[in-house]
C-alpha atoms as a PDB file:
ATOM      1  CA  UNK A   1       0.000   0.000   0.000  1.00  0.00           C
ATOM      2  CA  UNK A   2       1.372   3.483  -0.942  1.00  0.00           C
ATOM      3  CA  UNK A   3       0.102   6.934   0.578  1.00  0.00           C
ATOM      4  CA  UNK A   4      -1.480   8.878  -2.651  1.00  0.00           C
ATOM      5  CA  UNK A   5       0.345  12.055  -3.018  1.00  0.00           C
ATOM      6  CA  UNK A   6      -0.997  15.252  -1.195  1.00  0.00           C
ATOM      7  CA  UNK A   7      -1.362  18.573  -1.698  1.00  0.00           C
ATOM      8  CA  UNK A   8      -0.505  21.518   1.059  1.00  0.00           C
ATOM      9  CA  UNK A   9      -3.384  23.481   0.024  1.00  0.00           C
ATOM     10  CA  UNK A  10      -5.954  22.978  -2.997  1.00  0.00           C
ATOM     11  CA  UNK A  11      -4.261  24.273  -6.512  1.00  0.00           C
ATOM     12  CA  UNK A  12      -6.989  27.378  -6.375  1.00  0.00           C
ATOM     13  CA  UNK A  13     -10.558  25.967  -5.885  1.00  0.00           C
ATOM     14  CA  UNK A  14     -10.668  22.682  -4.080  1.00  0.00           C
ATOM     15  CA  UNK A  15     -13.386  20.012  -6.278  1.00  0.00           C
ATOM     16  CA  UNK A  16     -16.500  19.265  -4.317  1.00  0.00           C
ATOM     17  CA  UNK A  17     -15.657  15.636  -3.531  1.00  0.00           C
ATOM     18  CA  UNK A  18     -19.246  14.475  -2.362  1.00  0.00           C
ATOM     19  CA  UNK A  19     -20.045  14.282  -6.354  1.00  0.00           C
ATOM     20  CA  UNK A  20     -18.212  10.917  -6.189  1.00  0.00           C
ATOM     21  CA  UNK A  21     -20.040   7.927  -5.625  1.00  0.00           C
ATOM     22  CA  UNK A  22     -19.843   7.235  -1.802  1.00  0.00           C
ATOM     23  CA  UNK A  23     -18.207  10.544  -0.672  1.00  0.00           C
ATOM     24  CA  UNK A  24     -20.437  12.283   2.140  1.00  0.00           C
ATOM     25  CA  UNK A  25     -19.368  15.611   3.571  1.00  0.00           C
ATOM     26  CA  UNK A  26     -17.516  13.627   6.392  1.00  0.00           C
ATOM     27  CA  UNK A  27     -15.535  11.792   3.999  1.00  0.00           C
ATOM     28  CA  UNK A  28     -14.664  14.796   1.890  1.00  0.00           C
ATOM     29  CA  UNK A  29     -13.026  16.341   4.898  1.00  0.00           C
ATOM     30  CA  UNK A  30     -11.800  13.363   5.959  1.00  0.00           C
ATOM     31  CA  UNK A  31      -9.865  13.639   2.024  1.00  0.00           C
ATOM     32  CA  UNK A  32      -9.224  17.322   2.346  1.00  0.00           C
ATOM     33  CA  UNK A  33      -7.387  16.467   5.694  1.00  0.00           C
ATOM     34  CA  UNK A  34      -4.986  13.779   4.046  1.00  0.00           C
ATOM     35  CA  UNK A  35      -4.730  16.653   1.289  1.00  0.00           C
ATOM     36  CA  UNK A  36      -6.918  15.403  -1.380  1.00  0.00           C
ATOM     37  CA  UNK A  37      -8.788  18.096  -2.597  1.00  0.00           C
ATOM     38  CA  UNK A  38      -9.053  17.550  -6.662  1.00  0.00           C
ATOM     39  CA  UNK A  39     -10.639  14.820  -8.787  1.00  0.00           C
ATOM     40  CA  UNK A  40      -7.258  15.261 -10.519  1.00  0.00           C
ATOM     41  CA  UNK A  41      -5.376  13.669  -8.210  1.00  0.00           C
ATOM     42  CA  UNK A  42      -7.878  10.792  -7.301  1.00  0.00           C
ATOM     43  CA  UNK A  43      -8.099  10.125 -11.387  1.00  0.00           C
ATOM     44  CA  UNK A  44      -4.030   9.487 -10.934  1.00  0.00           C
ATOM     45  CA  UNK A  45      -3.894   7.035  -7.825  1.00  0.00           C
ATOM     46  CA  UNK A  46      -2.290   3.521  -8.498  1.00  0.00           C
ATOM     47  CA  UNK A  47      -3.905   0.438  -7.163  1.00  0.00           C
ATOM     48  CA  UNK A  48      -1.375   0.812  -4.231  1.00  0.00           C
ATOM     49  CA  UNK A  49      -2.739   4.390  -3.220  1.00  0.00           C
ATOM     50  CA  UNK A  50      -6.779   2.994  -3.555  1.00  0.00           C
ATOM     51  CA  UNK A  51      -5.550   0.020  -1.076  1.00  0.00           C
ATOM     52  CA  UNK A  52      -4.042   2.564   1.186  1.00  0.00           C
ATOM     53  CA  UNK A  53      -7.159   4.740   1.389  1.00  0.00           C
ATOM     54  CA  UNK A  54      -9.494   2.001   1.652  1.00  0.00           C
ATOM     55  CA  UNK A  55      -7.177   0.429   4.951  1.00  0.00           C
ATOM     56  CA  UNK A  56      -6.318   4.080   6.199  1.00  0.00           C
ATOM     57  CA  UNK A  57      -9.001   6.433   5.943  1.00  0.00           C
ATOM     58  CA  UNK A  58     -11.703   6.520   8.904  1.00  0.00           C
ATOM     59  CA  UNK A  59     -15.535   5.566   7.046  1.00  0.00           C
ATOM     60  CA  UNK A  60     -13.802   4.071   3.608  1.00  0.00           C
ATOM     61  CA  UNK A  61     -13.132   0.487   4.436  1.00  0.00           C
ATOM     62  CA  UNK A  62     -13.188  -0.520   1.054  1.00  0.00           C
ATOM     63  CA  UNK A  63     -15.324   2.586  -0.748  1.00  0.00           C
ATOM     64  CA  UNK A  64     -12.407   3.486  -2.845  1.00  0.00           C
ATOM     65  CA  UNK A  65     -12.175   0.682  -4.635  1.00  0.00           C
ATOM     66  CA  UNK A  66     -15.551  -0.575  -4.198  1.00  0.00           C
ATOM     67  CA  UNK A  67     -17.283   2.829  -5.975  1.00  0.00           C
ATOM     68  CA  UNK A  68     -14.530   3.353  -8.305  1.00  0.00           C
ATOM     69  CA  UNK A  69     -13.745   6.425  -7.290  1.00  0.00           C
ATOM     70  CA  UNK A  70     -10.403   6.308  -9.916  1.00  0.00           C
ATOM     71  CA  UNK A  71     -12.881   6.031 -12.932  1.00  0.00           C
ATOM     72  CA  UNK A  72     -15.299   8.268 -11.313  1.00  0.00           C
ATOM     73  CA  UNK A  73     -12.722  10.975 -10.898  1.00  0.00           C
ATOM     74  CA  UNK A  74     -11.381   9.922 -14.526  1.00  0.00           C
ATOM     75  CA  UNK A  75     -14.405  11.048 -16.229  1.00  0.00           C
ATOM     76  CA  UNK A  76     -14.769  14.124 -14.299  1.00  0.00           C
ATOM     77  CA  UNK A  77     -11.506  15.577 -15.146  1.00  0.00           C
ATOM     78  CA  UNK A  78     -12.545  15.027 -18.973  1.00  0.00           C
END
């Protein structure tokens, strides 16, 4: 399992996370705290970082990779 990358701060407007499938406002802080703000940077995570988040993140057990959140983020950035 691999920690997906994180950001400091959002890069200008953070993305409103609770669009993805299994993302309440609790989660999406939860996310912001680990400094995951953009869809960009969930489209980019590895197999590794979806295994971390679903082990490591407090109410995911499993979401990441069980709501796709990769692909959902995917077609977002498009």
């Amino acid at each position: 399992m691999v920690k997906p990358a994180a950001l400091k701060a959002p890069k200008g407007e953070a993305d409103d996370l609770t669009v993805l499938n299994g993302v309440g406002p609790k989660l999406a802080e939860a996310l912001n705290a680990e400094g995951i703000y953009h869809f960009s940077q969930i489209a980019g995570w590895t197999e590794e970082n979806v295994a971390w988040v679903d082990e490591n993140l407090a109410g995911v057990r499993g979401r990441a990779s069980r709501n796709g959140w990769v692909a959902q983020a995917a077609e977002l950035v498009k």
